[in-house]
Protein backbone atom coordinates (compact mmCIF):
# COMPACT_ATOMS: atom_id res chain seq x y z
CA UNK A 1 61.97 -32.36 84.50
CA UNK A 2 58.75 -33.49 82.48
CA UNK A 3 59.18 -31.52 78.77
CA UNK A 4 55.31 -29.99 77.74
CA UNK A 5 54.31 -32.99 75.39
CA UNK A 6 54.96 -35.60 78.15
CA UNK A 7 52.57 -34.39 80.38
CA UNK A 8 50.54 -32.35 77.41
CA UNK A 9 47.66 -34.49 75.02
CA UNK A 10 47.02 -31.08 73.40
CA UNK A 11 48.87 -27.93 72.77
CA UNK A 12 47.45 -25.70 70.20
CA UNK A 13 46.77 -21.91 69.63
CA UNK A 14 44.24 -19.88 68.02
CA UNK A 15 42.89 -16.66 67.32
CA UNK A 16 40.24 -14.78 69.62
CA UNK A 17 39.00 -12.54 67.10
CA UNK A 18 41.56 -10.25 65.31
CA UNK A 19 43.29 -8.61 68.02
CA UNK A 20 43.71 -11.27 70.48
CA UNK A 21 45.46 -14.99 70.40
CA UNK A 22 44.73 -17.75 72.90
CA UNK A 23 46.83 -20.54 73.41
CA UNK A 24 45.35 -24.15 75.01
CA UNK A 25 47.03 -26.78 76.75
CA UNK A 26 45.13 -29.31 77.47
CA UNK A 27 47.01 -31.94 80.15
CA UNK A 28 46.59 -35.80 79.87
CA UNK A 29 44.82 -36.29 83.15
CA UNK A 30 43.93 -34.39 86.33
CA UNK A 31 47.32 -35.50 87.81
CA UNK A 32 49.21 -33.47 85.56
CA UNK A 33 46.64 -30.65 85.66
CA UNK A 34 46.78 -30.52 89.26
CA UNK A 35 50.59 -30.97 89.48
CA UNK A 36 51.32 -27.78 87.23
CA UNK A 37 49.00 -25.56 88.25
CA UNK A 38 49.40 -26.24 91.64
CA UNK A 39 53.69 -25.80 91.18
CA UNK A 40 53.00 -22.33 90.06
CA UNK A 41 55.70 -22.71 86.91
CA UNK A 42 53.33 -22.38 84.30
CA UNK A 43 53.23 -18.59 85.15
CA UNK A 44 53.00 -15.00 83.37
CA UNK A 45 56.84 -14.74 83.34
CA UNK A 46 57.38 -18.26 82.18
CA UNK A 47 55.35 -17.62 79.88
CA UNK A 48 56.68 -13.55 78.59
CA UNK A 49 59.86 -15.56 78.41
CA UNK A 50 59.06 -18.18 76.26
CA UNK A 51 57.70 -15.83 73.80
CA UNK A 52 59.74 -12.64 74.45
CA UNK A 53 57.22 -10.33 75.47
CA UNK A 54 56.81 -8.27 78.55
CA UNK A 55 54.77 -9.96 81.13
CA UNK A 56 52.22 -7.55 80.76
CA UNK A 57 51.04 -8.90 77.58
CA UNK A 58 50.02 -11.99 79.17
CA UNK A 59 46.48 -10.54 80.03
CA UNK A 60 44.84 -13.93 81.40
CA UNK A 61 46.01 -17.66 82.73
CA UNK A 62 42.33 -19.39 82.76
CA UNK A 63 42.44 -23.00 84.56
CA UNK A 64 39.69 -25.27 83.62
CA UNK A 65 39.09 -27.88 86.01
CA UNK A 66 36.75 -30.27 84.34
CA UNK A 67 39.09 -30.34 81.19
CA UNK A 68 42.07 -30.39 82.90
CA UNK A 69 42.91 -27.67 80.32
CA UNK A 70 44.92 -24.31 81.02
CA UNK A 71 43.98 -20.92 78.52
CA UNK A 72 46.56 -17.99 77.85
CA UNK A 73 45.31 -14.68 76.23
CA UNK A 74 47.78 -12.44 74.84
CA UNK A 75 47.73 -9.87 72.28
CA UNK A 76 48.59 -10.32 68.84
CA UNK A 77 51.38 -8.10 67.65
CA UNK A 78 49.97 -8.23 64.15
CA UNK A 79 45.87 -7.47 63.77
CA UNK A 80 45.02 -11.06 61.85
CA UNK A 81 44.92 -10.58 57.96
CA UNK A 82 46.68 -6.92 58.24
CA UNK A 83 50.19 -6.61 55.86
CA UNK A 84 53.09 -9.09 57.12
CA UNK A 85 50.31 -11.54 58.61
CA UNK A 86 52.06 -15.20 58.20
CA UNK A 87 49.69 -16.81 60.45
CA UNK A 88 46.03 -15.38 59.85
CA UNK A 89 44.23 -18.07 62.28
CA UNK A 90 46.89 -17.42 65.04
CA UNK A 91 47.30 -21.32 64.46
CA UNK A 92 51.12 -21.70 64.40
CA UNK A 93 51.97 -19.64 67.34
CA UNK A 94 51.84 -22.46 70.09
CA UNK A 95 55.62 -23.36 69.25
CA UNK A 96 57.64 -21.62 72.11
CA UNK A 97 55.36 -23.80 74.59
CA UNK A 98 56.46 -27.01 73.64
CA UNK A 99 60.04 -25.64 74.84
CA UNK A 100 58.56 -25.63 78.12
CA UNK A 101 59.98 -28.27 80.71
CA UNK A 102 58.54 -28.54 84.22
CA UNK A 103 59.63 -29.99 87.30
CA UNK A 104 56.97 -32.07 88.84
């Protein structure tokens, strides 16, 4: 099992525009890309899970070849800068992916 940050050189999340947050994980090389998105584990239920959402809130798993880089978009459950925003860049919310462990 290969935890997110071994094969991982960036994991990181961010807002796309108030309503929306994306979250990037860029792999080390195109070994790892390949490997993972070719295992099918990094998934719309892997990923519900790991945040505890339904998987229907994962709208979109982009893979981007020539950065070896996978993109998430999911809703935000709180509009950015509305009342009982913590995290008004959507920075801080890449957390539960780093609990992630593959087998590759």
């Amino acid at each position: 099992m290969k935890k997110m940050l071994e094969i991982a050189r960036v994991v990181r999340s961010k807002n796309s525009g108030p309503f929306e947050l994306v979250l990037d994980v860029m792999l080390k090389n195109r070994e790892c890309f390949e490997a993972l998105s070719e295992s099918g584990q990094f998934s719309p239920q892997r990923i519900a899970a790991a945040y505890g959402v339904p998987v229907s809130d994962i709208r979109r798993i982009v893979w981007f070849q020539p950065a070896n880089a996978v993109k998430v978009v999911m809703p935000r459950h709180i509009v950015s800068g509305a009342p009982g925003d913590s995290d008004v860049y959507g920075a801080q919310q890449h957390a539960p992916l780093l609990d992630l462990e593959f087998d590759l």
